[in-house]
C-alpha atoms as a PDB file:
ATOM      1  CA  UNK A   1      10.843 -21.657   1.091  1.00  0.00           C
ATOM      2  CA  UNK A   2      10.119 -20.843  -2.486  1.00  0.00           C
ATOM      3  CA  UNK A   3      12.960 -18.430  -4.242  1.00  0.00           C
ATOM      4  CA  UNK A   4      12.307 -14.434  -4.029  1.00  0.00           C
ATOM      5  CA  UNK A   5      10.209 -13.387  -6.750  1.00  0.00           C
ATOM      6  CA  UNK A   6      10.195  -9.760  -7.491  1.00  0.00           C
ATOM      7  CA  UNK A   7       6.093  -8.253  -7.517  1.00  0.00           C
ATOM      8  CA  UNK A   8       4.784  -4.684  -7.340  1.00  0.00           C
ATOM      9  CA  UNK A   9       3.196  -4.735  -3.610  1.00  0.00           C
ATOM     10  CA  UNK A  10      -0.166  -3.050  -3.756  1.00  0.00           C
ATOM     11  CA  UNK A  11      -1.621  -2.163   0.219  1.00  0.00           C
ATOM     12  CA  UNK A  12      -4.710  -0.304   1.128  1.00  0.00           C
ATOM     13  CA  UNK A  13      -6.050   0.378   4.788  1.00  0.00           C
ATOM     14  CA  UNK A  14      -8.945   1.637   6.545  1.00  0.00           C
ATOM     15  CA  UNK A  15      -8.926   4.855   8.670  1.00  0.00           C
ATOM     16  CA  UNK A  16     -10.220   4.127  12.276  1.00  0.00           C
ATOM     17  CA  UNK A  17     -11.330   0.547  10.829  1.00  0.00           C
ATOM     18  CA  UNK A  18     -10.836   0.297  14.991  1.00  0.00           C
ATOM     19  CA  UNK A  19     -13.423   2.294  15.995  1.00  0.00           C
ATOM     20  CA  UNK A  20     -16.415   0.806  14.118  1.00  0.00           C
ATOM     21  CA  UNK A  21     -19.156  -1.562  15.342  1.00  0.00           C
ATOM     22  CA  UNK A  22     -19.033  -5.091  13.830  1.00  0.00           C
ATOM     23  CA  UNK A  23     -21.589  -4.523  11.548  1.00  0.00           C
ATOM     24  CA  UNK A  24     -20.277  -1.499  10.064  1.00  0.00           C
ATOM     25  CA  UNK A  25     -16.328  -2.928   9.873  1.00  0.00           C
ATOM     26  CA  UNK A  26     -18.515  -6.287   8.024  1.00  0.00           C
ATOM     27  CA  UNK A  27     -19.822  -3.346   5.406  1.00  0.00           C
ATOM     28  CA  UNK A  28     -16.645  -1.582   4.986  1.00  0.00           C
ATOM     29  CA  UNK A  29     -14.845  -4.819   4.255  1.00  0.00           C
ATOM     30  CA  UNK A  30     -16.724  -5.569   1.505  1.00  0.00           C
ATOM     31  CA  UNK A  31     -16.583  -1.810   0.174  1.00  0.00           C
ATOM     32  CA  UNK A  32     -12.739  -2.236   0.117  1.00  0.00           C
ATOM     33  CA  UNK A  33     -13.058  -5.465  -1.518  1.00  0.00           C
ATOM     34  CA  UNK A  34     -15.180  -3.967  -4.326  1.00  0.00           C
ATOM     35  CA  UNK A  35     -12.928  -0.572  -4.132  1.00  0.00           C
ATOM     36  CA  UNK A  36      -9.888  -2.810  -5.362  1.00  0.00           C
ATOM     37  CA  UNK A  37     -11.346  -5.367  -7.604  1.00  0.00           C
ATOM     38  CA  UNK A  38     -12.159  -2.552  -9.501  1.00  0.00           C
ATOM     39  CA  UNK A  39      -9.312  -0.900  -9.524  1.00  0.00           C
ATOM     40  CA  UNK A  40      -7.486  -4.154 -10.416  1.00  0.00           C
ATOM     41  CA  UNK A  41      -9.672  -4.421 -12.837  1.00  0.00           C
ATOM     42  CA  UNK A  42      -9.509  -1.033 -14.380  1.00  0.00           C
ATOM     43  CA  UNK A  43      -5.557  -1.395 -14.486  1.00  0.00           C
ATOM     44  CA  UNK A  44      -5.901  -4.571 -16.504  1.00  0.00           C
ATOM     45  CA  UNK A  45      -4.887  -6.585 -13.643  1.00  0.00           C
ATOM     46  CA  UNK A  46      -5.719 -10.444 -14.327  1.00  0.00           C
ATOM     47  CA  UNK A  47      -7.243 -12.618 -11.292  1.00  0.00           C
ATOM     48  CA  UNK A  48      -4.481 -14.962 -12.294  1.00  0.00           C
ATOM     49  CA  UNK A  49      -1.524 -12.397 -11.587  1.00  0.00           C
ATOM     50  CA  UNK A  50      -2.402 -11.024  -8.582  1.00  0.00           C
ATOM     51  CA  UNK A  51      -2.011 -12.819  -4.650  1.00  0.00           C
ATOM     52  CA  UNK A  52      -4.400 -11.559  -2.064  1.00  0.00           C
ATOM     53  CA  UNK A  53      -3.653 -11.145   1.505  1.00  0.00           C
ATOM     54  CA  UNK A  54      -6.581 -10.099   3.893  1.00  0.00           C
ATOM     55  CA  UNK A  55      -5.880  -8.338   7.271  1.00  0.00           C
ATOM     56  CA  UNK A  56      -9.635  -7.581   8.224  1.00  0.00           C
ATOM     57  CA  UNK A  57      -8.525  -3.792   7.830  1.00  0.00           C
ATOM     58  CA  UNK A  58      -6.284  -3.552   5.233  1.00  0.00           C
ATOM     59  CA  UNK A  59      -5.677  -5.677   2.136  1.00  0.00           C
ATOM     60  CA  UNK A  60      -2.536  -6.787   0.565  1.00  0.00           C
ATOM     61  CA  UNK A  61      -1.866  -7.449  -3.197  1.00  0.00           C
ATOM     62  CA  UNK A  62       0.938  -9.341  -4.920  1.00  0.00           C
ATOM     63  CA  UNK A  63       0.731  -8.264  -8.467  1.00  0.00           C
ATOM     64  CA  UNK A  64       3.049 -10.010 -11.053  1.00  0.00           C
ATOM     65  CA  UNK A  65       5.668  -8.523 -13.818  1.00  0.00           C
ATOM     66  CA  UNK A  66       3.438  -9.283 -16.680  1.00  0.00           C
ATOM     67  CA  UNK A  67       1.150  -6.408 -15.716  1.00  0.00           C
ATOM     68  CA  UNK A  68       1.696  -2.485 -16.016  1.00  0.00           C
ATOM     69  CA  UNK A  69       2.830  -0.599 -13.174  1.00  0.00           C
ATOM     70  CA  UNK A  70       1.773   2.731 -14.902  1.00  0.00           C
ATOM     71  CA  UNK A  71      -1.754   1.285 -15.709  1.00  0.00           C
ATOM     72  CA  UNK A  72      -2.238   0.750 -11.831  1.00  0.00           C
ATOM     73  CA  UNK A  73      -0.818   3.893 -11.348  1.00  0.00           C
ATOM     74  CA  UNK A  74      -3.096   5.953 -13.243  1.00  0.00           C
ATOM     75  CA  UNK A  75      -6.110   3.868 -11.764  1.00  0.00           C
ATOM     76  CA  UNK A  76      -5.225   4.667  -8.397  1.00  0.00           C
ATOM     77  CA  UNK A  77      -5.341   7.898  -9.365  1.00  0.00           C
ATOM     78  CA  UNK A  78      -8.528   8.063 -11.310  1.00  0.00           C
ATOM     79  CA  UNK A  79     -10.853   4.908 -10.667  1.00  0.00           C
ATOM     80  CA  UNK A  80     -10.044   4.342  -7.008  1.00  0.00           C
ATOM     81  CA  UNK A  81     -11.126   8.068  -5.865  1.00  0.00           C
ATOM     82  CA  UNK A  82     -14.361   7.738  -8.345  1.00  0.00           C
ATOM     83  CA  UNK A  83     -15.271   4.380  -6.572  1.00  0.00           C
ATOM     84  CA  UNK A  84     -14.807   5.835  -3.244  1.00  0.00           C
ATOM     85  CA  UNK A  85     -16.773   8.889  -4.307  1.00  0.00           C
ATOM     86  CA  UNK A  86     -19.807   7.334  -5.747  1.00  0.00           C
ATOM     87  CA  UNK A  87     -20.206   4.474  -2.419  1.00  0.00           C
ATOM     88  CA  UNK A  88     -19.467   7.029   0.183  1.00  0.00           C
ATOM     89  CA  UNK A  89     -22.373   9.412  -0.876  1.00  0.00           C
ATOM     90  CA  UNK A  90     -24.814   6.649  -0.369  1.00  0.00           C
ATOM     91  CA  UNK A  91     -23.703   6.190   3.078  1.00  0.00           C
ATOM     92  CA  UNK A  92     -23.615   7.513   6.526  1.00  0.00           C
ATOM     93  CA  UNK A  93     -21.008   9.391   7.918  1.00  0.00           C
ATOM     94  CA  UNK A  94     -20.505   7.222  10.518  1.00  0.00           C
ATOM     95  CA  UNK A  95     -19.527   4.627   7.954  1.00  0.00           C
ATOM     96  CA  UNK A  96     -17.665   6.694   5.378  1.00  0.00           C
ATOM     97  CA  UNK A  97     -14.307   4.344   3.981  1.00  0.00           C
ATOM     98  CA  UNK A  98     -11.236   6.661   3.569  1.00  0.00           C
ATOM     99  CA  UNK A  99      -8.080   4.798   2.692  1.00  0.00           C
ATOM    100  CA  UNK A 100      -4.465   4.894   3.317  1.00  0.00           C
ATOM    101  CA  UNK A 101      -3.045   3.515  -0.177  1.00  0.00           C
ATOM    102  CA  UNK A 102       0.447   2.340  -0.591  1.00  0.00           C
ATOM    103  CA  UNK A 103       2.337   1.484  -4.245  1.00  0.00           C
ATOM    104  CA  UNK A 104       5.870  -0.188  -3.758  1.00  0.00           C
ATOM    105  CA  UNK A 105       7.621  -3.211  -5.474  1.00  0.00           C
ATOM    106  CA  UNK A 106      10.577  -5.536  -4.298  1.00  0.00           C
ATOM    107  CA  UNK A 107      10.911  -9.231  -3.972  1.00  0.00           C
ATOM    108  CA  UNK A 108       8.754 -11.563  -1.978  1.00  0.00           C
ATOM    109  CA  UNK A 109       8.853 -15.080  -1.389  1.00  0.00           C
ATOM    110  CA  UNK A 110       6.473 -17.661   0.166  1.00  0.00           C
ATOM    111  CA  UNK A 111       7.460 -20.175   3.185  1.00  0.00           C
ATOM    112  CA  UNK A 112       6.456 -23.447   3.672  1.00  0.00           C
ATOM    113  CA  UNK A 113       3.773 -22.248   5.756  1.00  0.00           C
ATOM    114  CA  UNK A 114       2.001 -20.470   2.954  1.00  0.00           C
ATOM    115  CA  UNK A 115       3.328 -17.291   4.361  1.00  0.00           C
ATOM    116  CA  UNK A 116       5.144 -13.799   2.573  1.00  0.00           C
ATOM    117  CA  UNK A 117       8.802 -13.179   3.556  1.00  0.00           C
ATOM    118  CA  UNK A 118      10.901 -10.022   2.729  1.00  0.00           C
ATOM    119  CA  UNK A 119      12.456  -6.941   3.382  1.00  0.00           C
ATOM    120  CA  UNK A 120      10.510  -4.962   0.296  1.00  0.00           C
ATOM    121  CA  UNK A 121       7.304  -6.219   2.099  1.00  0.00           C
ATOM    122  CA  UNK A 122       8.378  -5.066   5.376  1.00  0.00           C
ATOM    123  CA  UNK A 123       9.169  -1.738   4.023  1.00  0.00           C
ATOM    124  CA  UNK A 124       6.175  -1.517   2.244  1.00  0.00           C
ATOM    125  CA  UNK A 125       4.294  -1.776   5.218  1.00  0.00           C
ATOM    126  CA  UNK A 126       6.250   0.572   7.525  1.00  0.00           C
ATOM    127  CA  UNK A 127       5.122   3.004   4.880  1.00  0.00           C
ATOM    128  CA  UNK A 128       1.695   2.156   5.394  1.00  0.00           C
ATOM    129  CA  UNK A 129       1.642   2.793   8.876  1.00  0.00           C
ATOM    130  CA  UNK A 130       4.138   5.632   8.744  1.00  0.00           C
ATOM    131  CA  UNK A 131       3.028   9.197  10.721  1.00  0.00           C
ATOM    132  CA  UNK A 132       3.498  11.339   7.392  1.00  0.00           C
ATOM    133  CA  UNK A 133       0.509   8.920   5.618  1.00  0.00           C
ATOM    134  CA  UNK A 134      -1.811   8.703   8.607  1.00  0.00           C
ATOM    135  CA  UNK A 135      -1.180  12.833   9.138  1.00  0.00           C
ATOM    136  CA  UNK A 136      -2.249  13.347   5.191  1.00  0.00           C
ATOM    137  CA  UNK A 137      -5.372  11.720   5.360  1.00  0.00           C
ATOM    138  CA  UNK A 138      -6.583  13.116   8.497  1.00  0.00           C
ATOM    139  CA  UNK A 139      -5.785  16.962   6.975  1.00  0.00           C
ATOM    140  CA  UNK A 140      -7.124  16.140   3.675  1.00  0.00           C
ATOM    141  CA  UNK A 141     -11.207  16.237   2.773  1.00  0.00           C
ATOM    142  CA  UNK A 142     -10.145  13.444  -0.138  1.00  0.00           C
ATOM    143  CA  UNK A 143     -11.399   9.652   0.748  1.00  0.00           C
ATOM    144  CA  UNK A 144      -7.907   9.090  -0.285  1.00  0.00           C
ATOM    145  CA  UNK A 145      -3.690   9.077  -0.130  1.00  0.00           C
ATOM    146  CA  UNK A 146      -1.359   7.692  -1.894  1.00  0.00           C
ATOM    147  CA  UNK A 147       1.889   6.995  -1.180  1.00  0.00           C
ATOM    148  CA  UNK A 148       4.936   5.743  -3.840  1.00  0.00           C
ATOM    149  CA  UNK A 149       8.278   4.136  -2.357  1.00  0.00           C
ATOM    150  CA  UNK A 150      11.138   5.974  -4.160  1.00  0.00           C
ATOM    151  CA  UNK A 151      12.008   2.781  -6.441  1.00  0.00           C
ATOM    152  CA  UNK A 152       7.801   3.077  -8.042  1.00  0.00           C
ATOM    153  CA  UNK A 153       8.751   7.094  -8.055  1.00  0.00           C
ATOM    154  CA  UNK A 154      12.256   6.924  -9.899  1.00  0.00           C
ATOM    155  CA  UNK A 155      11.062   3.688 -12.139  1.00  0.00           C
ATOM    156  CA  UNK A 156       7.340   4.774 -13.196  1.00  0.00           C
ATOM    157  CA  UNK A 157       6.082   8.093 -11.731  1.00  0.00           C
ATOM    158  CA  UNK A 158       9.120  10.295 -12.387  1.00  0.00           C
ATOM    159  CA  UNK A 159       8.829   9.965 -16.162  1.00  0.00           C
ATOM    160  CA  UNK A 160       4.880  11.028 -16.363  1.00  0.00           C
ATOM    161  CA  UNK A 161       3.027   7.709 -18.124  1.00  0.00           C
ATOM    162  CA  UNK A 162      -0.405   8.946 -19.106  1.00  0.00           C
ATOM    163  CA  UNK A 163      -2.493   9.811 -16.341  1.00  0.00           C
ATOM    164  CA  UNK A 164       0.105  10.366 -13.911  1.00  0.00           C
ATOM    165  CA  UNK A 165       1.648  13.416 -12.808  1.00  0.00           C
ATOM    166  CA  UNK A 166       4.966  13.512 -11.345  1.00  0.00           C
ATOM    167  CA  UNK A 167       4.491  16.800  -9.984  1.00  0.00           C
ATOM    168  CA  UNK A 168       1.627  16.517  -7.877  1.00  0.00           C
ATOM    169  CA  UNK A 169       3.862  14.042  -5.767  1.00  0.00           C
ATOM    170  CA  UNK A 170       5.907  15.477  -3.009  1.00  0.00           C
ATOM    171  CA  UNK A 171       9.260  13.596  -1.445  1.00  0.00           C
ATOM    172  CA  UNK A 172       8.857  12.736   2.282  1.00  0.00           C
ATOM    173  CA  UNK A 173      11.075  11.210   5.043  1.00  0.00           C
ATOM    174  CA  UNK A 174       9.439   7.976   6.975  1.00  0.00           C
ATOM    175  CA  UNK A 175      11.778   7.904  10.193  1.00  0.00           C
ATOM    176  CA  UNK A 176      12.469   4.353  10.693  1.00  0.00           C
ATOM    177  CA  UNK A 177      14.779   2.424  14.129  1.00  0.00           C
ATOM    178  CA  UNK A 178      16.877   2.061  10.643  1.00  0.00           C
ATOM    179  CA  UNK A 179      17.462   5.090  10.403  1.00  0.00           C
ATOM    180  CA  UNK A 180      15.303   7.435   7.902  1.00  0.00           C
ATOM    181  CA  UNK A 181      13.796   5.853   4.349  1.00  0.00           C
ATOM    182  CA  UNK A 182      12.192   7.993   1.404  1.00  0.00           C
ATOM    183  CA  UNK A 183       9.046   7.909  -0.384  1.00  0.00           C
ATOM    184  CA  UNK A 184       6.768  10.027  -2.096  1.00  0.00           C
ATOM    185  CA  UNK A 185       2.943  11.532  -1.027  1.00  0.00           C
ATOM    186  CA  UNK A 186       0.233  12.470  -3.584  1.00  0.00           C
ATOM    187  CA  UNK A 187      -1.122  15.843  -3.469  1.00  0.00           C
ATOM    188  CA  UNK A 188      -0.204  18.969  -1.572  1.00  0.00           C
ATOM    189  CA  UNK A 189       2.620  19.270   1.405  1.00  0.00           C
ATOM    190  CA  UNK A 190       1.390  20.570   4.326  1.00  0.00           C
ATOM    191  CA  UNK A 191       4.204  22.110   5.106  1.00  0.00           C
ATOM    192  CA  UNK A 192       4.883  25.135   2.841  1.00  0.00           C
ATOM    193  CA  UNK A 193       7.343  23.389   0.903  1.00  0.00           C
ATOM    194  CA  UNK A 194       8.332  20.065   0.254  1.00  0.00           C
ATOM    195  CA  UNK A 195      10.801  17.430   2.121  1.00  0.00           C
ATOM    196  CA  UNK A 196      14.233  18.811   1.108  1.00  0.00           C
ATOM    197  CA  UNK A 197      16.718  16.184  -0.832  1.00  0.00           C
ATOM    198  CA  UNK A 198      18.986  13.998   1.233  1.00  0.00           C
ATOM    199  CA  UNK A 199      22.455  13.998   0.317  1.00  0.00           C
ATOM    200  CA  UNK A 200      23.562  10.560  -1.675  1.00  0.00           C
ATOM    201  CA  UNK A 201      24.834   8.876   1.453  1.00  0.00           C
ATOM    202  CA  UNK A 202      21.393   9.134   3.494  1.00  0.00           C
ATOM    203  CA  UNK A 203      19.483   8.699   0.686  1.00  0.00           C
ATOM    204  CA  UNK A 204      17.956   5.083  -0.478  1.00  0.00           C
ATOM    205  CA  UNK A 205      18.237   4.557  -4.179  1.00  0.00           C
ATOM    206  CA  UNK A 206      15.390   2.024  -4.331  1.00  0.00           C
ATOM    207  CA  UNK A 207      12.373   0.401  -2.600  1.00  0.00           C
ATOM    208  CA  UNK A 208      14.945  -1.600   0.148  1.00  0.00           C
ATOM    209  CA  UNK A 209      16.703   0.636   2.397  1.00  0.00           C
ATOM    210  CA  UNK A 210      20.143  -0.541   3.291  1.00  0.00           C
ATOM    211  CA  UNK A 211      20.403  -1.952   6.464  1.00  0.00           C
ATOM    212  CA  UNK A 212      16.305  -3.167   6.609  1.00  0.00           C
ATOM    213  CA  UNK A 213      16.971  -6.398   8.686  1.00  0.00           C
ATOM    214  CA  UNK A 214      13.393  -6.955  10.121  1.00  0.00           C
ATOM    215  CA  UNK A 215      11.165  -9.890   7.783  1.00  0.00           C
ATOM    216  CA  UNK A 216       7.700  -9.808   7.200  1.00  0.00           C
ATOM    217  CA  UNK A 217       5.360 -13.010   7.347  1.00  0.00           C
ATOM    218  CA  UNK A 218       2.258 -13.112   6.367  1.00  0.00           C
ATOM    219  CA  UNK A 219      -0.391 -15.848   6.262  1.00  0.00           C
ATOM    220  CA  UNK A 220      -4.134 -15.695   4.986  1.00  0.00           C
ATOM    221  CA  UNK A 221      -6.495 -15.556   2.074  1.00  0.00           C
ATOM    222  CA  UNK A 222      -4.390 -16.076  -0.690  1.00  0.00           C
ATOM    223  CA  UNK A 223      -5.706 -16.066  -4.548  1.00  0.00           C
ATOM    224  CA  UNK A 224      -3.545 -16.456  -7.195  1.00  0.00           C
ATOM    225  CA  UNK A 225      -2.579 -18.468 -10.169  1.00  0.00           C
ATOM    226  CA  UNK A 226      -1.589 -21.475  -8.133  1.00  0.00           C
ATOM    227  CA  UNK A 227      -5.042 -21.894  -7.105  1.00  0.00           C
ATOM    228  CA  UNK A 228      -6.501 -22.845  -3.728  1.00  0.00           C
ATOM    229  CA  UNK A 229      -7.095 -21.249  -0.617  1.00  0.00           C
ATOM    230  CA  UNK A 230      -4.672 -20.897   2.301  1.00  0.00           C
ATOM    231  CA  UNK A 231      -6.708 -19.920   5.837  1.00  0.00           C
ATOM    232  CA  UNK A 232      -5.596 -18.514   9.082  1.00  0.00           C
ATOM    233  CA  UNK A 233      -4.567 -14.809   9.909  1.00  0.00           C
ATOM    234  CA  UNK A 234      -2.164 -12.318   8.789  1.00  0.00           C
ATOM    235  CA  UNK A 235       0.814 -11.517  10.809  1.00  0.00           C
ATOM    236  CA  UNK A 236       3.351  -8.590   9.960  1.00  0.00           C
ATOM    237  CA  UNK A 237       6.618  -9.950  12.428  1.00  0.00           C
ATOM    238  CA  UNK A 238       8.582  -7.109  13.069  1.00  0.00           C
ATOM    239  CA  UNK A 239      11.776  -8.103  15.276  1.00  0.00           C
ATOM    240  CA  UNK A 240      11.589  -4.747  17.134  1.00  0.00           C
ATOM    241  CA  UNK A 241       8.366  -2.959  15.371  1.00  0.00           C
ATOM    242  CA  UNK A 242       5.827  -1.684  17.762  1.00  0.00           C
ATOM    243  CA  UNK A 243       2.162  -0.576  16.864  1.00  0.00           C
ATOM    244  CA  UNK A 244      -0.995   0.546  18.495  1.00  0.00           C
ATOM    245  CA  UNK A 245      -4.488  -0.046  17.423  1.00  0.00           C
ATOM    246  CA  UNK A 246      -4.334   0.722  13.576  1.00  0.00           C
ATOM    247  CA  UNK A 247      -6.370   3.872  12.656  1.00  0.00           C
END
């Protein structure tokens, strides 16, 4: 196993990806892979600093130090909502993409299977699938939600680069077997006001909560500087994790 490296850990996922025929989840694959080129892109995100991960309904990103975390910030913001806007009004309801977006960072290293290992990934994706995402997108008429762990928050969003506004964020609570971990939404609360503060002892001070034991692995498509092309599926391993059918 190679040694930890630290990346910022982009993930984006398709609402009721589940539900669709095979011809429309074909269409809406290729919609997401144009939604984040383009986004990549528009952050200045080169080809050769970024590791690709494909789940069929959700796409992971590995995106190296060398590029700016308040670039893809701000695109998220901006370009990914304008490239969701201008493909769904072309299309059918019926095959409408609305995405669950998730902007994290932590350290991530690669087996000698070809596969991702660590506790920031693992986090990462428990805030992909957490209740408080899923429950904003279904309220919201947006194509779109964004979610920042607390270390992309208190690093990047907290101090307003261009673009990004830290007060259109809200702090949430993702409930975890761990015990509860904090992050932060984009856009409105729907509760009247927002998550109150923990107190310093319940509170995680970065995008690993203590305690996070469970490892991630995953194995697929991956494109990066290294060149090449690893096949086979993507698995998250959670020791004690338990999901239904992804929405």
């Amino acid at each position: 196993m190679t040694d930890p490296v630290y990346r910022t850990i982009l993930l984006f996922d398709i609402e009721q990806f589940g539900r669709r025929d095979n011809v429309e989840q074909a269409y809406l694959r290729r919609m997401l892979y144009d939604v984040v080129d383009a986004t990549l892109l528009d952050a200045g995100v080169a080809e050769t600093s970024r590791l690709r991960a494909d789940r069929g309904d959700s796409v992971m990103e590995l995106i190296d130090t060398q590029s700016s975390v308040p670039a893809l910030a701000k695109a998220l913001l901006t370009e990914t909502p304008a490239l969701l806007h201008a493909k769904n009004r072309l299309i059918a309801e019926s095959t409408r993409m609305r995405l669950r977006i998730v902007l994290a960072a932590g350290y991530v290293a690669v087996d000698e299977l070809g596969g991702w290992v660590g506790r920031d990934l693992n986090h990462a994706v428990r805030l992909l699938d957490c209740d408080p995402l899923r429950k904003a997108l279904k309220e919201r008429a947006e194509d779109w939600v964004l979610c920042a762990s607390d270390g992309i928050y208190q690093g990047v969003v907290s101090d307003g680069p261009l673009g990004v506004r830290p007060e259109d964020f809200h702090r949430i609570t993702v409930e975890t077997k761990e015990g509860p971990t904090i992050a932060w939404l984009h856009g409105a609360p729907s509760s009247p006001t927002p998550d109150t503060p923990a107190s310093d002892t319940d509170s995680p001070t970065g995008d690993t909560p203590s305690g996070l034991r469970d490892t991630t692995h995953v194995e697929g498509d991956v494109y990066g500087p290294t060149g090449g092309r690893n096949s086979g599926g993507l698995h998250y391993n959670f020791d004690s994790l338990r999901r239904g059918e992804r929405e």
